[in-house]
C-alpha atoms as a PDB file:
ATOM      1  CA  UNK A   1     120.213  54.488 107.820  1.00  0.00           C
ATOM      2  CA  UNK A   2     118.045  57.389 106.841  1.00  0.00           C
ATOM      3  CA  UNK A   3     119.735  60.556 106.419  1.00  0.00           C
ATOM      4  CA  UNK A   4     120.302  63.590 103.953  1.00  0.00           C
ATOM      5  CA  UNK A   5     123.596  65.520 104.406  1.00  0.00           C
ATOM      6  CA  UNK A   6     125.636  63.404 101.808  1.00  0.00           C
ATOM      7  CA  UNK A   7     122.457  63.183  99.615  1.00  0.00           C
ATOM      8  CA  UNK A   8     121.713  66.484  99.443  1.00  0.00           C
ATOM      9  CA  UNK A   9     125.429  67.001  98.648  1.00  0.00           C
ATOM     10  CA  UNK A  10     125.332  65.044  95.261  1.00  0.00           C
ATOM     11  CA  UNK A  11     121.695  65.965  94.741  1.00  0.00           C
ATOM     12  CA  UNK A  12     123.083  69.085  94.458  1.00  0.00           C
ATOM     13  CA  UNK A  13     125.909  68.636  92.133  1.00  0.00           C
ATOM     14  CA  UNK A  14     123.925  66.024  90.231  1.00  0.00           C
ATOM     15  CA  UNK A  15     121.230  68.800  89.550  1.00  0.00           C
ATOM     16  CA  UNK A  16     124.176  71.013  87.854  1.00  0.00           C
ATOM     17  CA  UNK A  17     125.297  68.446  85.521  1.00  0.00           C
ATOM     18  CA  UNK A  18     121.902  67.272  84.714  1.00  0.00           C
ATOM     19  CA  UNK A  19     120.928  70.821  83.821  1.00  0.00           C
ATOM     20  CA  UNK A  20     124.086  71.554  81.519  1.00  0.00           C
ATOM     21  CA  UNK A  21     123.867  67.642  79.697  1.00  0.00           C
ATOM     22  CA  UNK A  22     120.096  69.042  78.509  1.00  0.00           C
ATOM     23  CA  UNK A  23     121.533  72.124  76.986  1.00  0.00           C
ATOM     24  CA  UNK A  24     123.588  69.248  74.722  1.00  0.00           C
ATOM     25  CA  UNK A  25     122.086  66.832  72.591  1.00  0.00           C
ATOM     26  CA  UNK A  26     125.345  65.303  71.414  1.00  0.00           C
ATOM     27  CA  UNK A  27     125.947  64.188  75.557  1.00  0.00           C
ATOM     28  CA  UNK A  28     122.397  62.385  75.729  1.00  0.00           C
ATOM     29  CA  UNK A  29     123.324  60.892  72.295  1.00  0.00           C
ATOM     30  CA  UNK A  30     126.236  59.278  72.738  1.00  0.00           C
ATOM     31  CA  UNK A  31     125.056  58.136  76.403  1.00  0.00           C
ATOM     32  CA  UNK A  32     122.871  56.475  74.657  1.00  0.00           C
ATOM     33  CA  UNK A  33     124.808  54.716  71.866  1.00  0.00           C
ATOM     34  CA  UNK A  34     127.292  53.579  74.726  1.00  0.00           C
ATOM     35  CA  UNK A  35     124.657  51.775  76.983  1.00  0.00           C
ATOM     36  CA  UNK A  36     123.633  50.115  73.838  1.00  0.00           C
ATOM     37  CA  UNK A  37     126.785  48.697  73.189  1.00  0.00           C
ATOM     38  CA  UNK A  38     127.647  47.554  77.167  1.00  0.00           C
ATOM     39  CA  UNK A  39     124.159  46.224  77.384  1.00  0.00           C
ATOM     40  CA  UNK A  40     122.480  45.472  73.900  1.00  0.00           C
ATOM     41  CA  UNK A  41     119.820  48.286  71.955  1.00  0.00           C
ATOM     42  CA  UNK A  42     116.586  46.727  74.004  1.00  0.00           C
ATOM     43  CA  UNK A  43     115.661  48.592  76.607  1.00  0.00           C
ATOM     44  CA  UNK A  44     113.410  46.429  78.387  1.00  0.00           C
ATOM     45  CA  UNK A  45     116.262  44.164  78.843  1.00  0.00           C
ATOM     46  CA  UNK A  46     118.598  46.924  79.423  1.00  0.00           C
ATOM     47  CA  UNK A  47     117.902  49.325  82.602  1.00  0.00           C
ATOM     48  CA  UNK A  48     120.710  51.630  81.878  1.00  0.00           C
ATOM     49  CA  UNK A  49     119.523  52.198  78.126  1.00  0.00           C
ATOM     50  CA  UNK A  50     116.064  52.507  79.670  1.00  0.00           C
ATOM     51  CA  UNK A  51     117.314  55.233  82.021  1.00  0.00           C
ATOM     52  CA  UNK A  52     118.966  57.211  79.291  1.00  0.00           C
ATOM     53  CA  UNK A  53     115.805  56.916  76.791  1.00  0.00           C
ATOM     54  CA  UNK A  54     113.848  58.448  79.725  1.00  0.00           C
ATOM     55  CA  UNK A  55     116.552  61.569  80.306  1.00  0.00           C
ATOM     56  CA  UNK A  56     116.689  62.194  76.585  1.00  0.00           C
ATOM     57  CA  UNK A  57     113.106  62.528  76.026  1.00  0.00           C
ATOM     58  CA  UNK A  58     112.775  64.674  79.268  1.00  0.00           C
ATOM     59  CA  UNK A  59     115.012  67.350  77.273  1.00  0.00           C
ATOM     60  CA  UNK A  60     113.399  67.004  74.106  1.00  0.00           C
ATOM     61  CA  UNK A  61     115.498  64.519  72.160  1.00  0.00           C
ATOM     62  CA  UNK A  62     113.364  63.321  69.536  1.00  0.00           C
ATOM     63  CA  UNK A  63     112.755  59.291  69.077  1.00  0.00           C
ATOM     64  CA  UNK A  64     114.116  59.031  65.399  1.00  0.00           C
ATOM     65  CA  UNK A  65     117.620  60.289  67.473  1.00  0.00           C
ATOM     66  CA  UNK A  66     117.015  57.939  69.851  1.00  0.00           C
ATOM     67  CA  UNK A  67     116.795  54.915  67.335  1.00  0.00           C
ATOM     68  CA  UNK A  68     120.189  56.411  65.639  1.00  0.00           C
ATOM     69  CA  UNK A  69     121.421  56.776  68.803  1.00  0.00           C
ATOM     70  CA  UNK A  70     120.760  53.091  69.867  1.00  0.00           C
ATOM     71  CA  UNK A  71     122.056  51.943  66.168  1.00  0.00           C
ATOM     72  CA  UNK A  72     125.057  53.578  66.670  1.00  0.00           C
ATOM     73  CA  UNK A  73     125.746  51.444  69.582  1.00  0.00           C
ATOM     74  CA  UNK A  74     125.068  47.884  68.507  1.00  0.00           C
ATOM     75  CA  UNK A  75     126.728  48.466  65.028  1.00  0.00           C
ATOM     76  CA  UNK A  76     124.136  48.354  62.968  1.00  0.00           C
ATOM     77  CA  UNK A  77     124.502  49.264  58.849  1.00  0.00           C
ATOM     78  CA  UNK A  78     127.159  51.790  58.789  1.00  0.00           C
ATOM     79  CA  UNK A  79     126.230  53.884  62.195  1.00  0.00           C
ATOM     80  CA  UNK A  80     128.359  51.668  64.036  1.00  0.00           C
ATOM     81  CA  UNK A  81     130.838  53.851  66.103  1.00  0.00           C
ATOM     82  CA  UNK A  82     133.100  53.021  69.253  1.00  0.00           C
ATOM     83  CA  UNK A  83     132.608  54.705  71.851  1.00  0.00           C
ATOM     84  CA  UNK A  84     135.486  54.661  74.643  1.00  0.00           C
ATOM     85  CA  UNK A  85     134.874  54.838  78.604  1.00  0.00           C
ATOM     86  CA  UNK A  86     138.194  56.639  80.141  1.00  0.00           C
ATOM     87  CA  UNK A  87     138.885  58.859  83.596  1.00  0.00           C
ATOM     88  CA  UNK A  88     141.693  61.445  83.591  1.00  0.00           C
ATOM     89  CA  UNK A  89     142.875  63.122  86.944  1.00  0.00           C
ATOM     90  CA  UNK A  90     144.732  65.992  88.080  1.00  0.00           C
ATOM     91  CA  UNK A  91     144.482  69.303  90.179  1.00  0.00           C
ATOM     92  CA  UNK A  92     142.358  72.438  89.759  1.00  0.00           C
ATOM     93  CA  UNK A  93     142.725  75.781  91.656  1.00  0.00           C
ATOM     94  CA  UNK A  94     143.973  75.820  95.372  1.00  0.00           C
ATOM     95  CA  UNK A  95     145.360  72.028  94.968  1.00  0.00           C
ATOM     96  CA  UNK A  96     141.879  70.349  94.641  1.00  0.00           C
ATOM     97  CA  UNK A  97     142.145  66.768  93.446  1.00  0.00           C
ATOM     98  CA  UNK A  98     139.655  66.502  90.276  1.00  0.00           C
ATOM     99  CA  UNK A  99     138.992  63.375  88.509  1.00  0.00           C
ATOM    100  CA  UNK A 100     137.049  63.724  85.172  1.00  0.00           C
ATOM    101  CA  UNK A 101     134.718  60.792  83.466  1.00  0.00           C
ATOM    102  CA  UNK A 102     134.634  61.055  79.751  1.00  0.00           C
ATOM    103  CA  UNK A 103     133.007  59.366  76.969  1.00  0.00           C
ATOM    104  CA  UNK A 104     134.391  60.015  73.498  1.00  0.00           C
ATOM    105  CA  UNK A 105     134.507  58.391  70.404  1.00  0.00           C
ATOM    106  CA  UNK A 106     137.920  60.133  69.436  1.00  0.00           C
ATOM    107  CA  UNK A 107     140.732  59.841  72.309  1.00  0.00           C
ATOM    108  CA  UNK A 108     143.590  62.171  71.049  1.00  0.00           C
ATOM    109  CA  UNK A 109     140.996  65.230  70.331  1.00  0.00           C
ATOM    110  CA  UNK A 110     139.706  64.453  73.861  1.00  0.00           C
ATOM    111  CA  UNK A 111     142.797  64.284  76.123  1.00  0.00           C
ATOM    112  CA  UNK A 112     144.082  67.106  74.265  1.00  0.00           C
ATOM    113  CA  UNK A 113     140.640  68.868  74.954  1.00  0.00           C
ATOM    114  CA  UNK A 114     140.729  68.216  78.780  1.00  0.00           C
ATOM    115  CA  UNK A 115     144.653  68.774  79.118  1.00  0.00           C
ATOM    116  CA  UNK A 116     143.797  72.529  77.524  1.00  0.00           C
ATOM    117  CA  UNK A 117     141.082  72.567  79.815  1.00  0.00           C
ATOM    118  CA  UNK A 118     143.167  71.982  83.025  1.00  0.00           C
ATOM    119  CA  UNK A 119     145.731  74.458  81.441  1.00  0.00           C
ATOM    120  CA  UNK A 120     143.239  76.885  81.011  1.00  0.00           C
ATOM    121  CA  UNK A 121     141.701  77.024  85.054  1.00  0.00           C
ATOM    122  CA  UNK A 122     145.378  77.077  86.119  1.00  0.00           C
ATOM    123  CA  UNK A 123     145.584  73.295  87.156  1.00  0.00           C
ATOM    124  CA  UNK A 124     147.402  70.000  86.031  1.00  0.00           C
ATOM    125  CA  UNK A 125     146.645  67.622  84.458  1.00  0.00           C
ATOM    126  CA  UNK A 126     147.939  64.377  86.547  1.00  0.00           C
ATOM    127  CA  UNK A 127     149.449  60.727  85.681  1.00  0.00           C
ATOM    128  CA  UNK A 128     147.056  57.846  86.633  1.00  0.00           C
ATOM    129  CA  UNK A 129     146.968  57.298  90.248  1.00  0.00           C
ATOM    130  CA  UNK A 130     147.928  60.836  91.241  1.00  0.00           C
ATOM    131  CA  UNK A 131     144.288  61.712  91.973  1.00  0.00           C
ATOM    132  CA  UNK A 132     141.906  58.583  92.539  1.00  0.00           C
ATOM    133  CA  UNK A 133     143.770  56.912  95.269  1.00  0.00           C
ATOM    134  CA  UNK A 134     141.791  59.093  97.322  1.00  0.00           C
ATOM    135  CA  UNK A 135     138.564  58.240  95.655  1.00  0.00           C
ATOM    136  CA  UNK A 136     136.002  55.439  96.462  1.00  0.00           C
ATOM    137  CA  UNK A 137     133.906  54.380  93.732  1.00  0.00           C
ATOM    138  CA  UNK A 138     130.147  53.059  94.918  1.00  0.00           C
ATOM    139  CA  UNK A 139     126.768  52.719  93.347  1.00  0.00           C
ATOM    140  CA  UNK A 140     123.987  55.432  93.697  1.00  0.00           C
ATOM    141  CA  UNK A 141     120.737  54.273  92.761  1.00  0.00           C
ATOM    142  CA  UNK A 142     117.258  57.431  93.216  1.00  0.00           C
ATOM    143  CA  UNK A 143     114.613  55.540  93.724  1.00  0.00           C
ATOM    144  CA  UNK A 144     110.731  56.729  94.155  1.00  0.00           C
ATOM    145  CA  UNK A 145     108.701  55.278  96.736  1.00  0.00           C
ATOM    146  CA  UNK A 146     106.301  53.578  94.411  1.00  0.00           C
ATOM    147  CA  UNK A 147     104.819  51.905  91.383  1.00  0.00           C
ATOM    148  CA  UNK A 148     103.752  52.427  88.290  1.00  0.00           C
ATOM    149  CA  UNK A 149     100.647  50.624  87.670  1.00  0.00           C
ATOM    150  CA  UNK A 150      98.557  50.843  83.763  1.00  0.00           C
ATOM    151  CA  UNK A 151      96.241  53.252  83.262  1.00  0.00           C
ATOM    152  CA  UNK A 152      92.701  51.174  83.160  1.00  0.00           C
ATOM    153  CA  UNK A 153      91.921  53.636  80.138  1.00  0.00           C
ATOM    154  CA  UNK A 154      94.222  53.496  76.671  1.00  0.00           C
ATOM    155  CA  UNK A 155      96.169  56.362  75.316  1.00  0.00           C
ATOM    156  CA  UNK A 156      96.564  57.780  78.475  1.00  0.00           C
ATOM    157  CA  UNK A 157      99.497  57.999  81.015  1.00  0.00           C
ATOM    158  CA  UNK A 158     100.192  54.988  83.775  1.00  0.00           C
ATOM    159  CA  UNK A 159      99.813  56.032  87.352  1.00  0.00           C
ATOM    160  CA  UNK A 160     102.509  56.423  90.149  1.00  0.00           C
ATOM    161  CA  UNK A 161     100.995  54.574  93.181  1.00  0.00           C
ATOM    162  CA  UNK A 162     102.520  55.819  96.272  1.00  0.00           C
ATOM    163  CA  UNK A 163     103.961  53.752  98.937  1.00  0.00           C
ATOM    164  CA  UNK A 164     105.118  54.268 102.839  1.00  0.00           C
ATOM    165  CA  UNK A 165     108.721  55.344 102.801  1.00  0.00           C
ATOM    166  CA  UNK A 166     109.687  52.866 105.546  1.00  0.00           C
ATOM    167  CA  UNK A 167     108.144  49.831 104.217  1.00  0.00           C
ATOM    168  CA  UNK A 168     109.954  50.687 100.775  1.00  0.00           C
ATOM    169  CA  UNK A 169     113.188  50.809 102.596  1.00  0.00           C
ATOM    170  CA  UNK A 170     112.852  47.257 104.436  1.00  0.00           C
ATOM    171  CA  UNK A 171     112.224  45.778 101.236  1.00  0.00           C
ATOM    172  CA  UNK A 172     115.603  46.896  99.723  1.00  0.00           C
ATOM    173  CA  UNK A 173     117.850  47.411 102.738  1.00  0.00           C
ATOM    174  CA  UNK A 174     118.469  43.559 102.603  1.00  0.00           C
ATOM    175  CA  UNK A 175     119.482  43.788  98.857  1.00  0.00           C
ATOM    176  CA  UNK A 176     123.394  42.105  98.861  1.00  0.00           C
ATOM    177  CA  UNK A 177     125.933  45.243  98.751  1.00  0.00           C
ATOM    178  CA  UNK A 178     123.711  48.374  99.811  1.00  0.00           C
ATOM    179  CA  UNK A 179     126.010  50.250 101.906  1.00  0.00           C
ATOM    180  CA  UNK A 180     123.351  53.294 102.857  1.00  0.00           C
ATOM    181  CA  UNK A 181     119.887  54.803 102.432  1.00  0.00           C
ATOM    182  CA  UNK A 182     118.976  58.107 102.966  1.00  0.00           C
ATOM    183  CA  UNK A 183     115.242  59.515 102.405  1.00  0.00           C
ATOM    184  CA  UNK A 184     113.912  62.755 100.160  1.00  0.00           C
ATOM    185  CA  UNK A 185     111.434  64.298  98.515  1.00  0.00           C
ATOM    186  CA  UNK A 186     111.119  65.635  95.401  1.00  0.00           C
ATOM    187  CA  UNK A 187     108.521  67.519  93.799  1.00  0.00           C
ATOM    188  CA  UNK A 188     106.097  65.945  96.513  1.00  0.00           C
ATOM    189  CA  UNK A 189     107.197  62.535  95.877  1.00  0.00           C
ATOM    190  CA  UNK A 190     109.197  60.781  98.454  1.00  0.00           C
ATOM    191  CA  UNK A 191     112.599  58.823  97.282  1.00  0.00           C
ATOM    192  CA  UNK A 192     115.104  56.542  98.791  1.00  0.00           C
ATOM    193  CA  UNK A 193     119.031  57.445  97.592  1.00  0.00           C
ATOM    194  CA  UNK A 194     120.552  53.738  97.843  1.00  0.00           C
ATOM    195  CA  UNK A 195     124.822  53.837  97.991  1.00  0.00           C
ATOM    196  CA  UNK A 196     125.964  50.409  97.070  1.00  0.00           C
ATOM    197  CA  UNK A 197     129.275  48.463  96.867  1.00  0.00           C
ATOM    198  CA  UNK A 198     131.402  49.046  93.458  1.00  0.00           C
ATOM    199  CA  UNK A 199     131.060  45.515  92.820  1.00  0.00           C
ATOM    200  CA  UNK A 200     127.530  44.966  94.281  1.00  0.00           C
ATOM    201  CA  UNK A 201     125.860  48.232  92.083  1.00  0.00           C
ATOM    202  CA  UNK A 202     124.547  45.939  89.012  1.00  0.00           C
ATOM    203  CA  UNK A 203     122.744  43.390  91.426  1.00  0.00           C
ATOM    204  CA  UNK A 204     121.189  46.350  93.411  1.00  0.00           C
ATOM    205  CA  UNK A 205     120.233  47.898  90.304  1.00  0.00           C
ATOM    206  CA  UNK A 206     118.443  45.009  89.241  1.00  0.00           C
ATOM    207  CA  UNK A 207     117.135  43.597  92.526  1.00  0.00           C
ATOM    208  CA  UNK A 208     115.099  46.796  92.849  1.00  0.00           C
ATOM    209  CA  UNK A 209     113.901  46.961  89.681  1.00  0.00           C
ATOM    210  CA  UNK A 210     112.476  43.215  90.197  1.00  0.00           C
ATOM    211  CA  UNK A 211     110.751  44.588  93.434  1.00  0.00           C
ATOM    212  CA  UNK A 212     108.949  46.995  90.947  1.00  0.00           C
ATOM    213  CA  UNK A 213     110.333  50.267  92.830  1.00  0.00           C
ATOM    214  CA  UNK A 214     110.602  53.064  90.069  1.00  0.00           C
ATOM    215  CA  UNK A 215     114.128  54.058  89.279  1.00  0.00           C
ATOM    216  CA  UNK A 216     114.724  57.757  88.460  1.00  0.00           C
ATOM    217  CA  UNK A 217     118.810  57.409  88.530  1.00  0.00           C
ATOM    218  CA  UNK A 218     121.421  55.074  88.525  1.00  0.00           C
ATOM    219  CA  UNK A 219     125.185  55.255  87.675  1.00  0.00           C
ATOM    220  CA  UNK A 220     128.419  54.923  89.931  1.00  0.00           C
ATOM    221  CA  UNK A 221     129.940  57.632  91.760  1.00  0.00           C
ATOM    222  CA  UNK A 222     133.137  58.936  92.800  1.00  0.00           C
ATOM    223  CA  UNK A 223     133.362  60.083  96.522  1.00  0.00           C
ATOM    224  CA  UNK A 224     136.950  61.356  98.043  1.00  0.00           C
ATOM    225  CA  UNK A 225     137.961  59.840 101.220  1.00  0.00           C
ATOM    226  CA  UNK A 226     139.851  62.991 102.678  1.00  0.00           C
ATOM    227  CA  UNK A 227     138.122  66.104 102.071  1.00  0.00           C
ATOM    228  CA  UNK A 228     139.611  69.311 101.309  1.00  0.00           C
ATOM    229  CA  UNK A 229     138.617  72.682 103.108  1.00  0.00           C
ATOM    230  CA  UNK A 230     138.066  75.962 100.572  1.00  0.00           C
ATOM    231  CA  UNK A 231     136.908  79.688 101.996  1.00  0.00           C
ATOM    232  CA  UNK A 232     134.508  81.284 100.086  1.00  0.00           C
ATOM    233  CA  UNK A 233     136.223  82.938  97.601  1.00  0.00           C
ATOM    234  CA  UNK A 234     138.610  79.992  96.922  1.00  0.00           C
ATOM    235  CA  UNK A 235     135.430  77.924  96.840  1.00  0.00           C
ATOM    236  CA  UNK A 236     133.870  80.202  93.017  1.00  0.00           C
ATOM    237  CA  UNK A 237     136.706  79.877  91.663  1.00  0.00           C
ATOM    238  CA  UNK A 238     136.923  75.959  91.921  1.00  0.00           C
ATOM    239  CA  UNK A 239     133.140  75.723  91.294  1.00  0.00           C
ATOM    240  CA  UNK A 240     133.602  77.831  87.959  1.00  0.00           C
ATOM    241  CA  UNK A 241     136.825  75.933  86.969  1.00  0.00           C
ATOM    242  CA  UNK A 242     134.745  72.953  87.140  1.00  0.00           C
ATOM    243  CA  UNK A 243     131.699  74.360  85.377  1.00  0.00           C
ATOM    244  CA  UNK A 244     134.311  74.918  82.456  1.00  0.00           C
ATOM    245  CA  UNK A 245     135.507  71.460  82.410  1.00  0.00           C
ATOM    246  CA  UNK A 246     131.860  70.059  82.461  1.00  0.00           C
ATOM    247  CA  UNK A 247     130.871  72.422  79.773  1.00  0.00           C
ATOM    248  CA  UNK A 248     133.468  69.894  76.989  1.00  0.00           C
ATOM    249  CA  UNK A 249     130.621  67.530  75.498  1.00  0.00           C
ATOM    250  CA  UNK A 250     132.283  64.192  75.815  1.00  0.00           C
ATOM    251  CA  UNK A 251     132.882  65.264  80.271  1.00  0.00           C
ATOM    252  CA  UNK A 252     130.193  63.235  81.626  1.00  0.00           C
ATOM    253  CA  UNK A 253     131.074  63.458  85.440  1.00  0.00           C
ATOM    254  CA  UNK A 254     133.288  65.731  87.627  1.00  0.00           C
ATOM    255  CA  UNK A 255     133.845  64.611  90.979  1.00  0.00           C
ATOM    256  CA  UNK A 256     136.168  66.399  93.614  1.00  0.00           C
ATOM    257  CA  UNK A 257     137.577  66.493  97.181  1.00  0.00           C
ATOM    258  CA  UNK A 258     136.041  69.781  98.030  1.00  0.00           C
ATOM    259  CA  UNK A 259     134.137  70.095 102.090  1.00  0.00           C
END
């Protein structure tokens, strides 16, 4: 099973829109306040809250946010705000098939937003269907090969313990759903990337956080079926066209057909 083309693919791209959601508070906000409302404002009972809590303090986003954040979501006192999942599709430059993941707590200013946007890197903006038939939706869960164990002395930090790669991968490869594993390493840690079923990536999500594995990312991705070809040149300008589009604060995810 253990690989790294694909991986390092996403890794890649993942990296990019990592980078970009740090520069704005207002994405790791209302990430937040909508994994409160799917799964409830505790985060020990919540693993995708958890993961979220995590990012935002990695870039700086301060705790009392975090609480507002999490109010927001479960509708507490007046805070309470909806917050609306929805995919658009259409083409950029050169005929590439995009499909764009938004969440936004005002529809009409968004579709109008990513319409422009499309507009604006000479694409289209497409119906439903014109786009994702060509797109499989699975689970990726980043996993570190290890545990976290508390420190024996208080105030200070709990410890990563390090496991073997291959013994970490035996112990979830039987997990119902996982389609494929491939190994990395990052910042001298070693890491599984797990792929799951669509329908299997909750279960997966869970199962490995019951084998006590530490999980550094989980969401579900969008991976074309047929790919598309681009030269070089072609290739910046569809890269920068997408940059733009991921740049709109409610864009969470931009996923393509490009090689």
């Amino acid at each position: 099973m253990s690989g790294h083309s694909k991986w390092d693919t996403i890794k890649h791209k993942k990296a990019l829109n990592d980078a970009k959601k740090g520069k704005s508070f207002s994405k790791v906000s209302v990430q937040i306040t909508h994994a409160a409302r799917q799964g409830g404002g505790d985060p020990n009972m919540n693993p995708t809250l958890r993961l979220y809590i995590d990012k935002a303090k990695a870039v700086g986003f301060s705790n009392e946010n975090v609480e507002k954040a999490i109010k927001k979501g479960t509708g507490e006192g007046s805070e309470g705000i909806i917050i609306d999942e929805i995919t658009y599709e259409g083409f950029g430059p050169h005929d590439v098939q995009l499909i764009v993941d938004v969440l936004t707590d005002n529809k009409n200013r968004t579709v109008a937003e990513i319409r422009q946007l499309f507009d604006g890197i000479g694409g289209k903006m497409g119906d439903a269907g014109s786009v994702s038939w060509n797109f499989e939706t699975k689970g990726y869960i980043e996993i570190l090969c290890g545990h976290m164990e508390k420190s024996p002395k208080y105030g200070e930090p709990d410890l990563f313990v390090a496991e073997n790669p291959e013994e970490v991968e035996l112990a979830v490869m039987d997990l119902p759903g996982i389609l494929d594993i491939h190994e990395f390493e990052d910042n001298g840690k070693k890491g599984l990337a797990l792929y799951s079923k669509f329908e299997s990536f909750g279960a997966v999500r869970d199962g490995v956080s019951k084998l006590g594995y530490v999980i550094t990312e989980a969401e579900l991705i969008k991976e074309a079926k047929v790919l598309k070809s681009l030269k070089d040149d072609e290739l910046e300008k569809v890269n920068l066209a997408i940059e733009k589009i991921e740049e709109n604060d409610d864009v969470q995810n931009v996923w393509s057909n490009i090689e």
